[in-house]
PDB file of N, CA and C in Angstrom:
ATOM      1  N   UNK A   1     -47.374  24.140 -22.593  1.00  0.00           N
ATOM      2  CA  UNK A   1     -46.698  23.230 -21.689  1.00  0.00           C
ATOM      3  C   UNK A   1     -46.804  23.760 -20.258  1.00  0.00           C
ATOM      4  N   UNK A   2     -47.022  22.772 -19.134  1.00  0.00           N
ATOM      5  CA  UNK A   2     -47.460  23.266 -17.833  1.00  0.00           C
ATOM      6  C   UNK A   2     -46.278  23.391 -17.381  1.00  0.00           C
ATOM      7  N   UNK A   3     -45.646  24.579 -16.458  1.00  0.00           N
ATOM      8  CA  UNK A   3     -44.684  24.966 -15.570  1.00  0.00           C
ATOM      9  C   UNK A   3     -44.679  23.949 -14.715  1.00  0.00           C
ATOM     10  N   UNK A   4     -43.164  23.665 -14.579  1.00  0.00           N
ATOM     11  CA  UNK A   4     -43.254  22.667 -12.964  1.00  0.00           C
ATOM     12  C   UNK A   4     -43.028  23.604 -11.536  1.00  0.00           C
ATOM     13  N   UNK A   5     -43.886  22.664 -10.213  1.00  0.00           N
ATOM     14  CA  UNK A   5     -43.387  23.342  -9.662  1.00  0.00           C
ATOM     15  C   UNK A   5     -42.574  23.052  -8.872  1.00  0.00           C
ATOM     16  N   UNK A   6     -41.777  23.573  -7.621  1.00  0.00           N
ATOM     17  CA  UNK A   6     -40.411  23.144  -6.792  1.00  0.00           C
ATOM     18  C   UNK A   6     -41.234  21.767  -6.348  1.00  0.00           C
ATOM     19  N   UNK A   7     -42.436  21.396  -6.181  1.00  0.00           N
ATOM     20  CA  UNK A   7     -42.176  20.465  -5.475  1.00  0.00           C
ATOM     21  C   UNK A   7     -42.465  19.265  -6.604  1.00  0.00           C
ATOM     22  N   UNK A   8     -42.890  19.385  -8.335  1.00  0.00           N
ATOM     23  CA  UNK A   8     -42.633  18.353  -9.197  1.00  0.00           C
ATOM     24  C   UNK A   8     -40.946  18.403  -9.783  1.00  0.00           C
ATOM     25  N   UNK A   9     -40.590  19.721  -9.532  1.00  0.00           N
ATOM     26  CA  UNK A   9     -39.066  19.342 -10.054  1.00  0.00           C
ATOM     27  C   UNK A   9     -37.858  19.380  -9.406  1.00  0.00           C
ATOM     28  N   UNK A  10     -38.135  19.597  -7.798  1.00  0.00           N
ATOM     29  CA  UNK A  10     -36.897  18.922  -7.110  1.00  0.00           C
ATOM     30  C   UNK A  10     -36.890  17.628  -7.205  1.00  0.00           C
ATOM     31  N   UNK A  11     -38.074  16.594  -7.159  1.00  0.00           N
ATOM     32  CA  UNK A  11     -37.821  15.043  -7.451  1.00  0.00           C
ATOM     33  C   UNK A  11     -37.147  14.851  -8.978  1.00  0.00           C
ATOM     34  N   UNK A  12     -37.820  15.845 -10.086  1.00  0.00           N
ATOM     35  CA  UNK A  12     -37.396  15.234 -11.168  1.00  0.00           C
ATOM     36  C   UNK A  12     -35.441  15.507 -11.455  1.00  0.00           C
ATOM     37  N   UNK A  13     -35.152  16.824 -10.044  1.00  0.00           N
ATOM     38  CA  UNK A  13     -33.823  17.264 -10.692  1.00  0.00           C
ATOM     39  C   UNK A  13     -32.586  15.762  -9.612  1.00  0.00           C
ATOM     40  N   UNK A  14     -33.528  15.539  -8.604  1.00  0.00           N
ATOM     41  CA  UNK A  14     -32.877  14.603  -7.628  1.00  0.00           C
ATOM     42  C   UNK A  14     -32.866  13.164  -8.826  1.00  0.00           C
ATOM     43  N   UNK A  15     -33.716  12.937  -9.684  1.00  0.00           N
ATOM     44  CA  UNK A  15     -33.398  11.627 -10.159  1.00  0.00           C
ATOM     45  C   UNK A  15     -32.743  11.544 -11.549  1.00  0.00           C
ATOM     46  N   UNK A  16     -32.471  12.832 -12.035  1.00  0.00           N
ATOM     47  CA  UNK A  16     -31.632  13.021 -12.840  1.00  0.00           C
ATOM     48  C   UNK A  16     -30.157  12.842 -12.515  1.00  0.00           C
ATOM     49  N   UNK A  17     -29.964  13.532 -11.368  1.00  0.00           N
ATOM     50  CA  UNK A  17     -28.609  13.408 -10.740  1.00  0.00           C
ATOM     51  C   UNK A  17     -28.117  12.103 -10.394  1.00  0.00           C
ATOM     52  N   UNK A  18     -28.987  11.011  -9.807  1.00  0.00           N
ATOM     53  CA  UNK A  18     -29.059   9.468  -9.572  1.00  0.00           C
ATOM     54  C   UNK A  18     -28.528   9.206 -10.869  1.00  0.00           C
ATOM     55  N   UNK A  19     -29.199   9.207 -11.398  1.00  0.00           N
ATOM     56  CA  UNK A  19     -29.404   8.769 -12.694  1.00  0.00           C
ATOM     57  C   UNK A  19     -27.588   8.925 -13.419  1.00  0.00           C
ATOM     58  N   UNK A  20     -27.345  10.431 -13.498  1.00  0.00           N
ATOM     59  CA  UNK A  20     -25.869  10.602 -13.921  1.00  0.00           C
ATOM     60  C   UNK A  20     -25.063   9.574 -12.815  1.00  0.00           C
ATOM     61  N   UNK A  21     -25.161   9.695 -11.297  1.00  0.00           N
ATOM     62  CA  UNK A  21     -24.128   9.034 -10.587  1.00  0.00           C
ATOM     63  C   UNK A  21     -23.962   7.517 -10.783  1.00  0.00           C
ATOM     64  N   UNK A  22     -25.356   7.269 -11.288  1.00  0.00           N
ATOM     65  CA  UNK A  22     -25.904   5.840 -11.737  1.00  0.00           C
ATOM     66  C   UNK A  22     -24.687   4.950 -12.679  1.00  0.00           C
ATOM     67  N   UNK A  23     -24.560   5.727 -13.908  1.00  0.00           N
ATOM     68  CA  UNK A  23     -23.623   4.737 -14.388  1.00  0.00           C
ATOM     69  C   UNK A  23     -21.925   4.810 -13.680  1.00  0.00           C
ATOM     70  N   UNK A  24     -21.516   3.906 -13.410  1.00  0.00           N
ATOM     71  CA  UNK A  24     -20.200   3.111 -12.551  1.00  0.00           C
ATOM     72  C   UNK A  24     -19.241   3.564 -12.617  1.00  0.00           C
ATOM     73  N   UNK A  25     -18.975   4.360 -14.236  1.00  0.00           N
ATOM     74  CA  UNK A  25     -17.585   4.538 -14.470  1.00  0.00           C
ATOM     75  C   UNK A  25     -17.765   6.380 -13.920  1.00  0.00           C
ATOM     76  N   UNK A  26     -18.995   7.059 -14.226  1.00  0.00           N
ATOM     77  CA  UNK A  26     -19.138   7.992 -13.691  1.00  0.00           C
ATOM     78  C   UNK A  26     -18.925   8.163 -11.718  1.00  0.00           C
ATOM     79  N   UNK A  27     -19.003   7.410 -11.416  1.00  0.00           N
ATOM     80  CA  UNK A  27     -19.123   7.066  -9.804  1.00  0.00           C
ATOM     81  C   UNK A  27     -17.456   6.987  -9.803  1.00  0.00           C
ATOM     82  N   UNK A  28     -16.775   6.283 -10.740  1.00  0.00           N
ATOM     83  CA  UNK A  28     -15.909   5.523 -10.032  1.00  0.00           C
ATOM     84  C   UNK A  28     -14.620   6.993 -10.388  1.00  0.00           C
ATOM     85  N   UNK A  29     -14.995   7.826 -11.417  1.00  0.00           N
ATOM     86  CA  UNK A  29     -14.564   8.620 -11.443  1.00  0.00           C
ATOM     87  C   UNK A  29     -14.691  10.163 -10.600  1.00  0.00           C
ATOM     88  N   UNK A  30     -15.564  10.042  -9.730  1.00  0.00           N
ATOM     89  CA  UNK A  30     -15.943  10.985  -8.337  1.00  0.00           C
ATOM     90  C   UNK A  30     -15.001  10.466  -7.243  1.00  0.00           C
ATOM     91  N   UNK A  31     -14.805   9.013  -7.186  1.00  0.00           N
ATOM     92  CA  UNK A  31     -14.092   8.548  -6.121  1.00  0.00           C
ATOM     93  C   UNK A  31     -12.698   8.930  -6.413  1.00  0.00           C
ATOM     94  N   UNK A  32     -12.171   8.402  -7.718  1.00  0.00           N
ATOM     95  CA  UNK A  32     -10.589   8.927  -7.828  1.00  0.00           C
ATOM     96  C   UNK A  32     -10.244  10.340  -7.868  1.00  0.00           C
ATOM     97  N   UNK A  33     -11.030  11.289  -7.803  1.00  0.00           N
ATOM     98  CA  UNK A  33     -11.129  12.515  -7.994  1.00  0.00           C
ATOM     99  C   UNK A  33     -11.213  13.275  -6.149  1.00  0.00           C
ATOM    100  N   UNK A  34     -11.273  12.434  -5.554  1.00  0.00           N
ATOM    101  CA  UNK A  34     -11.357  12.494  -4.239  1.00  0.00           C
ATOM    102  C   UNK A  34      -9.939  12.830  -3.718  1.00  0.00           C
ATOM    103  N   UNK A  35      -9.178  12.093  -4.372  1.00  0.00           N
ATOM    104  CA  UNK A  35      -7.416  12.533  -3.659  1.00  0.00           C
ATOM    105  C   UNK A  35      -6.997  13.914  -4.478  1.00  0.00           C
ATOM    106  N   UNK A  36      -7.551  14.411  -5.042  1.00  0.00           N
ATOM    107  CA  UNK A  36      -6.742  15.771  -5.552  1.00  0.00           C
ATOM    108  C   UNK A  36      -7.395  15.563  -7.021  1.00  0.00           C
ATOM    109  N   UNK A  37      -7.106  17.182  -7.781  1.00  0.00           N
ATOM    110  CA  UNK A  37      -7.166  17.311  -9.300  1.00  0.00           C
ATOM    111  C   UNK A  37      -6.084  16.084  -9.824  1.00  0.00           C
ATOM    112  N   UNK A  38      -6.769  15.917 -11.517  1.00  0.00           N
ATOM    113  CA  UNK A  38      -5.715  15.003 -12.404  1.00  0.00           C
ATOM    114  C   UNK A  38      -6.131  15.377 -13.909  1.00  0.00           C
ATOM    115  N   UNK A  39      -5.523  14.843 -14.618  1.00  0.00           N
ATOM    116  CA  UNK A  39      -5.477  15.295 -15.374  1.00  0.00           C
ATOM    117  C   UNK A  39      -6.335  14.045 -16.471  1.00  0.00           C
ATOM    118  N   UNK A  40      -7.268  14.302 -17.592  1.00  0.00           N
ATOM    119  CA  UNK A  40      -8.192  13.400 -18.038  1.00  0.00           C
ATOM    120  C   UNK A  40      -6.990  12.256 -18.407  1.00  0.00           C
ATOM    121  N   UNK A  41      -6.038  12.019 -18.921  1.00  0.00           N
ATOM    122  CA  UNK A  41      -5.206  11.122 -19.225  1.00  0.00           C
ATOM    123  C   UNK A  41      -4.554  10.266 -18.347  1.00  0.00           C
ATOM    124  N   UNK A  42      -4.948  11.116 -17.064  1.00  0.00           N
ATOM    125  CA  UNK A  42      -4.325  10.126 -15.412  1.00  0.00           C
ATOM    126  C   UNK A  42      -4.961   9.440 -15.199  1.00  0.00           C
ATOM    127  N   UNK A  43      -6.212   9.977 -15.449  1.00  0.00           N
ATOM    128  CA  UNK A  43      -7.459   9.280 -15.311  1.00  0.00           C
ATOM    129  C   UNK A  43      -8.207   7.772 -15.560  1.00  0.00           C
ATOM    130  N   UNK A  44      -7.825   8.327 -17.085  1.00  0.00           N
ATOM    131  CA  UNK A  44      -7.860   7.111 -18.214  1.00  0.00           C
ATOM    132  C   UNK A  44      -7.087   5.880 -17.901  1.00  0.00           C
ATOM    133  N   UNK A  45      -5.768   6.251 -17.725  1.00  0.00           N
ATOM    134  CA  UNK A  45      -4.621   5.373 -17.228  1.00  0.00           C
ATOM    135  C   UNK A  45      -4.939   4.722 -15.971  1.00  0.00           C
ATOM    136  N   UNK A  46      -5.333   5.883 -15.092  1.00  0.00           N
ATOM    137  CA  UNK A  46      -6.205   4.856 -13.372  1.00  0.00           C
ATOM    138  C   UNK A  46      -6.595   4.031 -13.840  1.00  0.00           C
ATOM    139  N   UNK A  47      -8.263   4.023 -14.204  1.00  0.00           N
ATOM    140  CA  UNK A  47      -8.952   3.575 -14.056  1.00  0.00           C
ATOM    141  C   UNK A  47      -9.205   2.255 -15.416  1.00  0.00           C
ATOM    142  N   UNK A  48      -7.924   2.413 -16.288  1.00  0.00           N
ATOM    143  CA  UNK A  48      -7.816   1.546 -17.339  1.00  0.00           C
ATOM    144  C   UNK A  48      -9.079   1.447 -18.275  1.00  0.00           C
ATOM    145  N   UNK A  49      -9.574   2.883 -18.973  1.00  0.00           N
ATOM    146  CA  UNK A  49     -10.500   3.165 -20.036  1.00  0.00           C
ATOM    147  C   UNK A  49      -9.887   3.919 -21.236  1.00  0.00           C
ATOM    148  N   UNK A  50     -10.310   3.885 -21.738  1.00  0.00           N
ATOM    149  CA  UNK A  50     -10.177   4.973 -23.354  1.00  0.00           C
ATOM    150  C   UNK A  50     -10.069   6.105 -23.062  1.00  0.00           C
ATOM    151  N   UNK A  51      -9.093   7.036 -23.104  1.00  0.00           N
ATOM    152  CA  UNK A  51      -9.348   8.204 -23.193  1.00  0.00           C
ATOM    153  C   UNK A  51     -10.291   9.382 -23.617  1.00  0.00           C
ATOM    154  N   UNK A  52     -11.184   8.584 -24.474  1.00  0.00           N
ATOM    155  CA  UNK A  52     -12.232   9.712 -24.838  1.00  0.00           C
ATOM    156  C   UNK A  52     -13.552   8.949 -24.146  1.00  0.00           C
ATOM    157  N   UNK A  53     -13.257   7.728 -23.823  1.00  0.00           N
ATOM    158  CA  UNK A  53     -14.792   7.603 -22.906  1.00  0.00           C
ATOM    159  C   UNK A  53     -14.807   8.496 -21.853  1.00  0.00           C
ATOM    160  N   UNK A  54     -13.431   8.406 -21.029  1.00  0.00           N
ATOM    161  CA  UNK A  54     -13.094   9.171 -19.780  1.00  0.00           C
ATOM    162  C   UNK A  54     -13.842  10.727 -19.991  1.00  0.00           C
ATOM    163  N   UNK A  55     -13.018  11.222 -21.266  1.00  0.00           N
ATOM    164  CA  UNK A  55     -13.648  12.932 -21.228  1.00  0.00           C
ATOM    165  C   UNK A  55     -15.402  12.813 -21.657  1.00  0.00           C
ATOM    166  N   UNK A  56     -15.699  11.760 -22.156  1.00  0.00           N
ATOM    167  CA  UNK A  56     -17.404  11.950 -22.376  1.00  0.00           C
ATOM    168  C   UNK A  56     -17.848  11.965 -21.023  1.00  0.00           C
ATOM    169  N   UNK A  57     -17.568  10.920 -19.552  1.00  0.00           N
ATOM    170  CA  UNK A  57     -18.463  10.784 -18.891  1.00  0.00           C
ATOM    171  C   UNK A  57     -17.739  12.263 -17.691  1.00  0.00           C
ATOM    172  N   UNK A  58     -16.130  12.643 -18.085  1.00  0.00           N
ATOM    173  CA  UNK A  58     -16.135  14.207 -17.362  1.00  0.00           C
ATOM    174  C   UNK A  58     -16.954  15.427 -18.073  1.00  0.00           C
ATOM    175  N   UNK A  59     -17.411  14.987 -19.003  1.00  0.00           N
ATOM    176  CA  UNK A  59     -18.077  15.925 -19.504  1.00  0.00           C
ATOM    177  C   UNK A  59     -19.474  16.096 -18.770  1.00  0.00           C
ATOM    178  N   UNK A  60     -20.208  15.014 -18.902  1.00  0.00           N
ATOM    179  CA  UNK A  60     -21.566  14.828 -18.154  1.00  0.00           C
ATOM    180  C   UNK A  60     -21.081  15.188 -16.547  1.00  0.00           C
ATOM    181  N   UNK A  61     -20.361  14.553 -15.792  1.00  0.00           N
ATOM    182  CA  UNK A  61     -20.437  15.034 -14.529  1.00  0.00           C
ATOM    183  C   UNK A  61     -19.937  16.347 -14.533  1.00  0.00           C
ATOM    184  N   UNK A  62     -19.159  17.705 -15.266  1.00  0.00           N
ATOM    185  CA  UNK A  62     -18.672  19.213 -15.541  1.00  0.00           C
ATOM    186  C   UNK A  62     -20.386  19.467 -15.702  1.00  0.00           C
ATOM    187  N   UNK A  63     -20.676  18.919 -16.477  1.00  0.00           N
ATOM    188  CA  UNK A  63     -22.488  19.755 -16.977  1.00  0.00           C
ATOM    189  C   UNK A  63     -23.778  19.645 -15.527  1.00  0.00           C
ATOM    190  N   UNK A  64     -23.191  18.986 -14.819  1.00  0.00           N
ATOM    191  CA  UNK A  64     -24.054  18.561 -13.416  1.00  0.00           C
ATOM    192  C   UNK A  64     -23.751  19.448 -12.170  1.00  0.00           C
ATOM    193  N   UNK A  65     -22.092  19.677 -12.015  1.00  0.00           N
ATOM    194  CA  UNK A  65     -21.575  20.909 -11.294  1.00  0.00           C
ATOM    195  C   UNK A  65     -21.216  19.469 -10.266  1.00  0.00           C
ATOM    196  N   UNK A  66     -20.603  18.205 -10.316  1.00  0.00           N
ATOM    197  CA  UNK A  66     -20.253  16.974 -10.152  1.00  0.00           C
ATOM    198  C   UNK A  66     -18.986  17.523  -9.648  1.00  0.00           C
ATOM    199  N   UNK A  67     -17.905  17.699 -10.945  1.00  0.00           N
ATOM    200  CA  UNK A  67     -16.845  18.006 -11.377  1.00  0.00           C
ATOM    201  C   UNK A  67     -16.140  19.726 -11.956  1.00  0.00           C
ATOM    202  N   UNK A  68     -15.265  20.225 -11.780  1.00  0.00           N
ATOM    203  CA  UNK A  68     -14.968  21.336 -12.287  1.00  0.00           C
ATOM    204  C   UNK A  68     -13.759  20.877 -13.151  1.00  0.00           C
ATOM    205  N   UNK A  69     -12.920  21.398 -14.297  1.00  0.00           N
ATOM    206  CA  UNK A  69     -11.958  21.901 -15.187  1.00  0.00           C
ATOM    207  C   UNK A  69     -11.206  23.033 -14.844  1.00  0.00           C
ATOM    208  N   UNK A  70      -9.643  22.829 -15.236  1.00  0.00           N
ATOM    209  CA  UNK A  70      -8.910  23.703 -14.977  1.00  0.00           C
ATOM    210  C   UNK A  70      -7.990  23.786 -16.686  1.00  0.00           C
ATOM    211  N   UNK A  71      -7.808  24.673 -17.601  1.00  0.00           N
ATOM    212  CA  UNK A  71      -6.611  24.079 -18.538  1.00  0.00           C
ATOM    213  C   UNK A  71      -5.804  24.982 -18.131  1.00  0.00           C
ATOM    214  N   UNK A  72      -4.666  23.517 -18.359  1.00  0.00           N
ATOM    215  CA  UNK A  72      -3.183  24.262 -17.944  1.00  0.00           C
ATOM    216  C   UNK A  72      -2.157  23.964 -19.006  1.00  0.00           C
ATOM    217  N   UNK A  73      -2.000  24.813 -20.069  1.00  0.00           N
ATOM    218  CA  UNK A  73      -1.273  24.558 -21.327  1.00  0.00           C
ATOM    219  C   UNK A  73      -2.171  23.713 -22.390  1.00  0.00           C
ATOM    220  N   UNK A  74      -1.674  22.758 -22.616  1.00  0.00           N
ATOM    221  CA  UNK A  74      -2.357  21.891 -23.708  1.00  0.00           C
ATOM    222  C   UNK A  74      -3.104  20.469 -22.576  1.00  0.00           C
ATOM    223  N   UNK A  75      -2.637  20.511 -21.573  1.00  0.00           N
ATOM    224  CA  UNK A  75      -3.967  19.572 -20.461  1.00  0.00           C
ATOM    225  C   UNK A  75      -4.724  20.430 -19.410  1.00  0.00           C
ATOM    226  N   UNK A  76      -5.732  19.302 -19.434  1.00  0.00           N
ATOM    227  CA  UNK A  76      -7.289  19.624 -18.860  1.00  0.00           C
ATOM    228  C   UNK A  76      -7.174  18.946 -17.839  1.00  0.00           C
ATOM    229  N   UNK A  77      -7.483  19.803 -16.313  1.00  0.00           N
ATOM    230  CA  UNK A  77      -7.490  19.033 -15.272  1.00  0.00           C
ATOM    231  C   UNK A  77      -8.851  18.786 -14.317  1.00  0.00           C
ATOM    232  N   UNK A  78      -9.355  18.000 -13.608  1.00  0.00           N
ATOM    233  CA  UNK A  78     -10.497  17.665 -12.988  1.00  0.00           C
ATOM    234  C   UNK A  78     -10.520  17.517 -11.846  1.00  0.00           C
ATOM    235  N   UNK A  79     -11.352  18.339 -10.865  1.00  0.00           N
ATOM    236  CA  UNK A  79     -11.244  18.217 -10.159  1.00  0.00           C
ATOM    237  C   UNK A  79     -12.824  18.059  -9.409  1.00  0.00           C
ATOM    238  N   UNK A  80     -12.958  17.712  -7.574  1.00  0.00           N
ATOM    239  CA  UNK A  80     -14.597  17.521  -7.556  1.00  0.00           C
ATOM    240  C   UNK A  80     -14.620  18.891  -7.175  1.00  0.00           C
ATOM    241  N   UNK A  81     -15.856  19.616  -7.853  1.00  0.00           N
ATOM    242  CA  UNK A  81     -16.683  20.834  -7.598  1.00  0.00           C
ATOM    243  C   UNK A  81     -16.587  21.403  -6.634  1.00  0.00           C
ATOM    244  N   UNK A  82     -16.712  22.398  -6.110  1.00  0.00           N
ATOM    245  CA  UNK A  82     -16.740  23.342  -4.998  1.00  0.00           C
ATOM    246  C   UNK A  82     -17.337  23.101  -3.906  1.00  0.00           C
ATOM    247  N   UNK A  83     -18.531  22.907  -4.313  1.00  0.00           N
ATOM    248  CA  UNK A  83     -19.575  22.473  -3.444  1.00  0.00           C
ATOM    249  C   UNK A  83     -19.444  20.795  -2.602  1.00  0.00           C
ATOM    250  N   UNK A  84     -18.754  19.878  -3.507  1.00  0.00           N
ATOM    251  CA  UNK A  84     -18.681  18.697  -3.038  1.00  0.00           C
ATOM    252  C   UNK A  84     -16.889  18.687  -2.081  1.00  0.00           C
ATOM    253  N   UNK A  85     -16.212  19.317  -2.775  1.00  0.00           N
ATOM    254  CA  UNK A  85     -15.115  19.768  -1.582  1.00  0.00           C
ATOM    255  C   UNK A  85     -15.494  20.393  -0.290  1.00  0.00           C
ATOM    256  N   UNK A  86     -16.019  21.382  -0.490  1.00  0.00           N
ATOM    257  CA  UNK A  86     -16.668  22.352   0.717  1.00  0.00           C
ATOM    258  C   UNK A  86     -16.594  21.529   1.696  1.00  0.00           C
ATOM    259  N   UNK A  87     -17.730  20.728   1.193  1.00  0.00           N
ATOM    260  CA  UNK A  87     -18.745  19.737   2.327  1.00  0.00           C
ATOM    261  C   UNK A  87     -18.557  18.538   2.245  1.00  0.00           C
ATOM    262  N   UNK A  88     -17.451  17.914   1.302  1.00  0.00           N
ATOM    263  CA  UNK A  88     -17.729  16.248   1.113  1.00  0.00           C
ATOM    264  C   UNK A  88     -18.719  15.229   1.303  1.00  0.00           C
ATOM    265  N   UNK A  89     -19.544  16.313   0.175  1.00  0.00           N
ATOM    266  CA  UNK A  89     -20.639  15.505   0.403  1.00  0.00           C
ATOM    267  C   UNK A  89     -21.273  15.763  -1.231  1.00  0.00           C
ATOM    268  N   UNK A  90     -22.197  14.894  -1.938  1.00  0.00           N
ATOM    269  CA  UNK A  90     -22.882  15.244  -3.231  1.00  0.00           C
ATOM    270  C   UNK A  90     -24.427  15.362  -3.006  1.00  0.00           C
ATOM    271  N   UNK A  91     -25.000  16.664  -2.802  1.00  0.00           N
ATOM    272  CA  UNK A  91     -26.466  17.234  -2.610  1.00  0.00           C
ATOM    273  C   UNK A  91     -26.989  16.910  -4.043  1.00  0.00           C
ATOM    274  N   UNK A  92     -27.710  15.613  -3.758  1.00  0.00           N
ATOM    275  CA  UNK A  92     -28.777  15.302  -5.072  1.00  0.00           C
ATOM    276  C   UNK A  92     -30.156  15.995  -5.081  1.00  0.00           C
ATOM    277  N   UNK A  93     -30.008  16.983  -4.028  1.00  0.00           N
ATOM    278  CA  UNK A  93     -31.635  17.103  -3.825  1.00  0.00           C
ATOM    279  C   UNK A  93     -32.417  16.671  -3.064  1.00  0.00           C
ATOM    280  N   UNK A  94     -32.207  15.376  -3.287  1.00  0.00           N
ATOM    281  CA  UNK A  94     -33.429  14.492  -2.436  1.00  0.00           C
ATOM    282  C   UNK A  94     -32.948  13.848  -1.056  1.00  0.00           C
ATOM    283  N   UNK A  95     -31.055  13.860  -1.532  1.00  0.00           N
ATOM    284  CA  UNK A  95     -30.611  13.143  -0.559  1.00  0.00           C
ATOM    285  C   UNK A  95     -28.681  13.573  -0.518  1.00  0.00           C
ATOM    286  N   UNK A  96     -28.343  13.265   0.390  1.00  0.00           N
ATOM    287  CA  UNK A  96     -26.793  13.379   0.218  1.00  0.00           C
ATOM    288  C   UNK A  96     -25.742  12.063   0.155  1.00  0.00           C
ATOM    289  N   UNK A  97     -25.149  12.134  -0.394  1.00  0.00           N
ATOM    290  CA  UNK A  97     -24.063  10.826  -0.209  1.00  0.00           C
ATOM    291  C   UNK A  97     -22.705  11.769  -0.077  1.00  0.00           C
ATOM    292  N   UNK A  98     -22.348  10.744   1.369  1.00  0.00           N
ATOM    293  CA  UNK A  98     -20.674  11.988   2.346  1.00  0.00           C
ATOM    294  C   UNK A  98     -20.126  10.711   1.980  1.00  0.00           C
ATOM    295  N   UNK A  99     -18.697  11.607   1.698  1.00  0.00           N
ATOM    296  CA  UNK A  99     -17.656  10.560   1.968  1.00  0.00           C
ATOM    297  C   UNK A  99     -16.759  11.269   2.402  1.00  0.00           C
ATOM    298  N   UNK A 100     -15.566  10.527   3.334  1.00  0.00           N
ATOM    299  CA  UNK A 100     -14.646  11.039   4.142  1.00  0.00           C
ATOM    300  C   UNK A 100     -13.485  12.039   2.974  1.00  0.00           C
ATOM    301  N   UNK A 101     -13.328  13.714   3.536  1.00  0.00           N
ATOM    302  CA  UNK A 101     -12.063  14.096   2.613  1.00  0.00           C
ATOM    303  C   UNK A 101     -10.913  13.611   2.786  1.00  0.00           C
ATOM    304  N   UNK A 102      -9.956  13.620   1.930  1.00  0.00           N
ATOM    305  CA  UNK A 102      -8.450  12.697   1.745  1.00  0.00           C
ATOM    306  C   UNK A 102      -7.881  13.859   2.227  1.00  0.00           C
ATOM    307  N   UNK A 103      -6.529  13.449   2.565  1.00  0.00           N
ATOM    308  CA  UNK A 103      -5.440  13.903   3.363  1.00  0.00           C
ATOM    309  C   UNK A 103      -5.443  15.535   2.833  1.00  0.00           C
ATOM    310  N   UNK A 104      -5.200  16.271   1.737  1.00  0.00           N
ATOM    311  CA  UNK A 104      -4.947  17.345   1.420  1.00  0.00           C
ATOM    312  C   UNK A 104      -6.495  18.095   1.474  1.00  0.00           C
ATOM    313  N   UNK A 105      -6.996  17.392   1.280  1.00  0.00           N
ATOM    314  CA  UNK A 105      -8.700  18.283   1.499  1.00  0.00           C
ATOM    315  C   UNK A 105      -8.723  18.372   3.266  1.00  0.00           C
ATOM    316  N   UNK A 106      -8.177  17.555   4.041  1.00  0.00           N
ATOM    317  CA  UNK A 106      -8.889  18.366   5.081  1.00  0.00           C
ATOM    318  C   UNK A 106      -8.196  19.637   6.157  1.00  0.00           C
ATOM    319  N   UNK A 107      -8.627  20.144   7.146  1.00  0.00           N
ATOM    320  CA  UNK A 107      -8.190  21.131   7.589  1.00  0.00           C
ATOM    321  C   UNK A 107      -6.893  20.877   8.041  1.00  0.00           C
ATOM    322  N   UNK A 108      -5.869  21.837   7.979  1.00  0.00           N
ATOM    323  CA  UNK A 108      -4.439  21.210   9.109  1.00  0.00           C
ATOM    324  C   UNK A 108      -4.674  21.582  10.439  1.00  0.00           C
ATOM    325  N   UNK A 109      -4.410  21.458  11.446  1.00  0.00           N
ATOM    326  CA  UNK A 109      -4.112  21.228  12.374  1.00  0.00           C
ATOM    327  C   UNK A 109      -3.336  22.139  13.035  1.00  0.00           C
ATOM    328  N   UNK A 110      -3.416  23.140  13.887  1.00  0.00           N
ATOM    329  CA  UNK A 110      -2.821  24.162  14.389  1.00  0.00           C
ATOM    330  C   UNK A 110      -1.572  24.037  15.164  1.00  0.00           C
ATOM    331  N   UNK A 111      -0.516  24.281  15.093  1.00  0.00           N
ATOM    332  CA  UNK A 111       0.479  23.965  16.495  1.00  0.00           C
ATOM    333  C   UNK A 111       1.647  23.208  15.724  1.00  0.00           C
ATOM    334  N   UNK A 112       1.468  22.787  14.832  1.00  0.00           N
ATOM    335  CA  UNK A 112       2.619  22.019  14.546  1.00  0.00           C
ATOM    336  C   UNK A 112       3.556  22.484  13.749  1.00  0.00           C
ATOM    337  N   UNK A 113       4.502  22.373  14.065  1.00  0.00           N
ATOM    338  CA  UNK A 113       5.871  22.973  12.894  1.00  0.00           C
ATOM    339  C   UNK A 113       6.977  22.255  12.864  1.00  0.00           C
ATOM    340  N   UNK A 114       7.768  22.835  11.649  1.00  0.00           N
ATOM    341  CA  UNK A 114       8.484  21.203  11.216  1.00  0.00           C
ATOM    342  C   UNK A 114       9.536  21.205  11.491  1.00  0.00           C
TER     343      UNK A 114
END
């Protein structure tokens, strides 16, 4: 089998990643994940799905580095990845998609006291 090289498998790793952001409920679960960690059952309840569809498609975005996991007792919490907090932004490789951070993701503001 022929080795790929960076420049046949950054396209193939950029359209894999499409590809995961591709299906809707995966997308739509990056966006609610935008205001803070939750927990897969908050989730479910948001976005009005099954609870175990919810953990199949956090599973696929955890295996992408999309999403990270936290367990805290007997619940599992989700939150977006390091990298997509950092920078609010999702590096497919080929391309980026930014979206604005929510109130607790961004920096505070120096000077003020309460």
């Amino acid at each position: 089998m022929e080795e790929k090289t960076d420049a046949t498998a950054r396209p193939i790793e950029c359209a894999e990643k499409l590809k995961v952001l591709g299906e809707p409920i995966r997308f739509r679960l990056i966006e609610a994940l935008q205001a803070g960690s939750m927990a897969v059952g908050d989730l479910a309840e948001l976005l009005e799905l099954p609870l175990m569809l919810v953990s199949h498609h956090l599973k696929v975005l955890l295996e992408y580095g999309f999403v990270q996991r936290q367990k805290e007792g007997r619940f599992v919490y989700y939150s977006l990845g390091d990298d997509v907090l950092r920078m609010n932004k999702l590096n497919l490789g080929c391309c980026e998609l930014s979206f604005p951070a929510s109130e607790d993701q961004r920096p505070k503001s120096g000077g003020e006291s309460l």
